[in-house]
Protein backbone atom coordinates (compact mmCIF):
# COMPACT_ATOMS: atom_id res chain seq x y z
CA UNK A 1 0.00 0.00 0.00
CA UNK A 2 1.12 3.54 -0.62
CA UNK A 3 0.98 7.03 1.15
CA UNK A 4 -2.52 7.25 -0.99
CA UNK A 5 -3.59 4.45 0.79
CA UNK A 6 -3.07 5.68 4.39
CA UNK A 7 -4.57 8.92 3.01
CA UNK A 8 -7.67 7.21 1.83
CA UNK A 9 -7.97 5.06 4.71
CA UNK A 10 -7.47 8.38 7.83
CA UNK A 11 -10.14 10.03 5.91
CA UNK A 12 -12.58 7.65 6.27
CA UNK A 13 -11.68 7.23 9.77
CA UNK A 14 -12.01 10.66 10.35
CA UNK A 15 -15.77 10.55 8.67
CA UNK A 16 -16.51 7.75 10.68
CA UNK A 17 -15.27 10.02 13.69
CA UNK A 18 -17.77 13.31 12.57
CA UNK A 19 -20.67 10.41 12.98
CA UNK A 20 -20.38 10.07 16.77
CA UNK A 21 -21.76 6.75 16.78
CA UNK A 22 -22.73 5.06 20.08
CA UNK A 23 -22.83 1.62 18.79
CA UNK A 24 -21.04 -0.97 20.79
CA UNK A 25 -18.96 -2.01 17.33
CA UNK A 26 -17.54 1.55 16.84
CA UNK A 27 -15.06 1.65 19.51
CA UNK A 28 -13.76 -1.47 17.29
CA UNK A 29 -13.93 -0.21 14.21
CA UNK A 30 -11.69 2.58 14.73
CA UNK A 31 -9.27 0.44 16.18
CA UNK A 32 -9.30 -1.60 12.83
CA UNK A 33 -8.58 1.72 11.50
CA UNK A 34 -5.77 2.40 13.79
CA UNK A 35 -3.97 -0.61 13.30
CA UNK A 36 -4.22 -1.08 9.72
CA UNK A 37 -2.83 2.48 9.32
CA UNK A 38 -0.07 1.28 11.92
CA UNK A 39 0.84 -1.60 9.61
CA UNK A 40 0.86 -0.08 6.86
CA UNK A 41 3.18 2.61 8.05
CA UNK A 42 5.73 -0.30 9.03
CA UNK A 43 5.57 -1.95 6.08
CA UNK A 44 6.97 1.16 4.61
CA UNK A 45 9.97 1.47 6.87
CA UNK A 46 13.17 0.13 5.78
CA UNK A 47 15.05 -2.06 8.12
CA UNK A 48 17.20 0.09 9.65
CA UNK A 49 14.26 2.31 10.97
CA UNK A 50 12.07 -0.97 12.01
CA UNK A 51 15.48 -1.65 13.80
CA UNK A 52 15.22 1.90 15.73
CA UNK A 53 12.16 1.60 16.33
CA UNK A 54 12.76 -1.94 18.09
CA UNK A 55 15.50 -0.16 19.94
CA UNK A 56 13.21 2.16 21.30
CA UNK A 57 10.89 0.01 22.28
CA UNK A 58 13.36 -2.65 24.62
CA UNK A 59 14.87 0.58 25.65
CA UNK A 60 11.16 1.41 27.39
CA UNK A 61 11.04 -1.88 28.47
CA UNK A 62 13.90 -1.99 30.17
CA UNK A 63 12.72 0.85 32.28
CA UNK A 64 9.39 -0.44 33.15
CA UNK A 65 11.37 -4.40 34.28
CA UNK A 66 8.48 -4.97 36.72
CA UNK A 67 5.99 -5.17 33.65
CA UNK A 68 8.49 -7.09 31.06
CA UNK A 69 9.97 -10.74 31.94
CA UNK A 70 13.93 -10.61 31.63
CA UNK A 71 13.53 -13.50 29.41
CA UNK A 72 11.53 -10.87 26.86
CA UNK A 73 14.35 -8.51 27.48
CA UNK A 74 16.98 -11.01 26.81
CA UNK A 75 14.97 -12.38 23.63
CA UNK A 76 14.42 -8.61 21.93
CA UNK A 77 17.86 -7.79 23.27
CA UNK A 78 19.42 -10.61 21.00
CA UNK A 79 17.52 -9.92 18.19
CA UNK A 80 18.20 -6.47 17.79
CA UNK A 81 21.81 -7.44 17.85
CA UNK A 82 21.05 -10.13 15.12
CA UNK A 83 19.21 -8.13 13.29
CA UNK A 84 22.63 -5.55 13.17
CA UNK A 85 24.77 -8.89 12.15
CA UNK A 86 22.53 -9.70 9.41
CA UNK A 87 22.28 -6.04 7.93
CA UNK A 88 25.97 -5.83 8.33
CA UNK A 89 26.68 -9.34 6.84
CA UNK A 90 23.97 -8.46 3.60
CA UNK A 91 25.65 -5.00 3.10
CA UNK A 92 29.53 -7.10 3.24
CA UNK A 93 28.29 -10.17 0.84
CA UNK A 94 26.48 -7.54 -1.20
CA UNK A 95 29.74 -6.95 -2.94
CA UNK A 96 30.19 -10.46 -4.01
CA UNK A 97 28.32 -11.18 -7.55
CA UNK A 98 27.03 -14.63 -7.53
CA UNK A 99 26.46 -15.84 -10.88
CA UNK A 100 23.68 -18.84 -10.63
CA UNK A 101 25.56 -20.48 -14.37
CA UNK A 102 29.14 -20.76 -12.60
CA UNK A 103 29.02 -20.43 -8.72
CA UNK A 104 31.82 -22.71 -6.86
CA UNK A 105 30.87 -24.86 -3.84
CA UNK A 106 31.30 -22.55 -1.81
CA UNK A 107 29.68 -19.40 -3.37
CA UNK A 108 26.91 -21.56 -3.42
CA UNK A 109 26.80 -22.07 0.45
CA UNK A 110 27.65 -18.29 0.92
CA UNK A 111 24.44 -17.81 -2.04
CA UNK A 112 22.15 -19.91 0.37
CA UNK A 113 23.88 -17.94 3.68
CA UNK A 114 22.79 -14.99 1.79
CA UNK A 115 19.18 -15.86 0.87
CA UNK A 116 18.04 -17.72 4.49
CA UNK A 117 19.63 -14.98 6.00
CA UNK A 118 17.36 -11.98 3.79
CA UNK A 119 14.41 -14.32 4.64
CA UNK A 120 15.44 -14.59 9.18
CA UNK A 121 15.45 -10.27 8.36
CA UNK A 122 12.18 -10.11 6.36
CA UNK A 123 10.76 -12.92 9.68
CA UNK A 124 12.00 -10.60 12.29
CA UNK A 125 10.89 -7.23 10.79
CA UNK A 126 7.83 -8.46 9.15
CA UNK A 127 5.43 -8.01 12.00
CA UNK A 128 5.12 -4.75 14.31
CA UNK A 129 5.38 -6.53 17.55
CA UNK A 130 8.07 -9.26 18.04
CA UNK A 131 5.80 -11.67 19.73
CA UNK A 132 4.28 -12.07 16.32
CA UNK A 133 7.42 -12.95 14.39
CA UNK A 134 9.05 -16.00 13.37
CA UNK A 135 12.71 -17.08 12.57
CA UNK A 136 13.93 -19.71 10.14
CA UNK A 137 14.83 -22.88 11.38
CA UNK A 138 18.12 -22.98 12.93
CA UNK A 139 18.44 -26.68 13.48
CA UNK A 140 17.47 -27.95 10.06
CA UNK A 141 18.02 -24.94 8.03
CA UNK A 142 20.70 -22.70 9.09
CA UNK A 143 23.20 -24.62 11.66
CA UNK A 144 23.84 -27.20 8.64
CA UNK A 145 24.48 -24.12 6.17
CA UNK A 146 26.68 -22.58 8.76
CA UNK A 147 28.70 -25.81 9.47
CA UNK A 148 29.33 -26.49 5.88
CA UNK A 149 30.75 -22.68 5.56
CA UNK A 150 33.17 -23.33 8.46
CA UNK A 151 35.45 -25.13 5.84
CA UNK A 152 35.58 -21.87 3.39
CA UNK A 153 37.44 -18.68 3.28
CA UNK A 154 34.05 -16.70 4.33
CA UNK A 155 33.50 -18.11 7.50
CA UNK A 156 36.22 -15.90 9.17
CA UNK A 157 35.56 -12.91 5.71
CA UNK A 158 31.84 -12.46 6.67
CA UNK A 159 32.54 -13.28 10.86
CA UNK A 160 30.50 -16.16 10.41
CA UNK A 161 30.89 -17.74 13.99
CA UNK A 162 29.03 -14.84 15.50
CA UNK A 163 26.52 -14.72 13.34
CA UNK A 164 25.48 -18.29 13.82
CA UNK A 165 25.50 -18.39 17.33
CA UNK A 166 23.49 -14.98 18.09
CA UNK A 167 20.97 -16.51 15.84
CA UNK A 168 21.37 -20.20 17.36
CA UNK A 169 20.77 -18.29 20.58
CA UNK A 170 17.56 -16.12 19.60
CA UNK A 171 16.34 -19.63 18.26
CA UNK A 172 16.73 -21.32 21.41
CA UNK A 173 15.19 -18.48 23.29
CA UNK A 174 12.37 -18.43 20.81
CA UNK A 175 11.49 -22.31 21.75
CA UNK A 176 11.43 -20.90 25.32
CA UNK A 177 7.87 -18.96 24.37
CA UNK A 178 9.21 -15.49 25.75
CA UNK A 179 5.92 -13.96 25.43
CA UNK A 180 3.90 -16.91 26.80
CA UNK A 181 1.37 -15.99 29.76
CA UNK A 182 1.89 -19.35 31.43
């Protein structure tokens, strides 16, 4: 959706505001409003302002501890430092030109790096709240990817080790259901 969109969709919002209407639905309906605006407004960002944004937001909840578990904090924590890794490892690879007729071995594994590593950014940043996001399987996707690049000249190029394990660890803390009531 575009600027037009948001546009479009405020003004009827604020029509539906000049009504006054007492029904109980209406109280609801504007907050359909509000937070399809919202997401539309994220989808726009680009990753490095999501990634502020996410900053800001573990920054207020590490003020307010009492209302926040520290496993939440540690969870958002790590993947707002994964989240800098990947960026920082798709801006470094971003140099190297894969051609899909003659990649080697191992621009191959760096190709697939590359490509389950876009899709753990798009997983992360896709969805306002974190609660709501997913990752891409460490144990059957990624750790086997990663293990095979320990053997190539990238692992230590792209600092490959730390990559894997601060996304090994926001996996594991994942499984632990950070946001979970229980």
């Amino acid at each position: 959706m575009k600027f037009d969109d948001i546009k479009q969709i405020d003004e009827i919002k604020e029509y539906y505001l000049s009504k006054d209407d007492k029904s109980s639905s209406f109280s609801y309906e504007i907050q359909i409003f509000d937070g399809l605006i919202e997401r539309i407004k994220w989808s726009t960002l680009f990753d490095q302002e999501k990634l502020e944004r996410r900053k800001k937001s573990l920054l207020i909840k590490s003020v307010h501890k009492d209302l926040h578990s520290d496993l939440i904090i540690l969870y958002e924590q790590s993947v707002i430092e994964l989240s800098v890794l990947i960026m920082r490892f798709l801006d470094d690879v971003g140099f190297v030109i894969f051609n899909m007729g003659e990649m080697s071995d191992q621009e191959f594994l760096l190709f697939r790096l590359k490509n389950m590593l876009s899709f753990e950014l798009y997983s992360i940043h896709h969805k306002i709240k974190l609660e709501h996001s997913g990752h891409v399987l460490f144990d059957y996707v990624m750790e086997p990817i990663f293990k095979d690049l320990e053997k190539t000249v990238y692992y230590e190029k792209f600092q490959l080790e730390t990559l894997g394990e601060k996304l090994e660890l926001v996996c594991q803390l994942f499984l632990k259901r950070p946001y979970s009531k229980s």
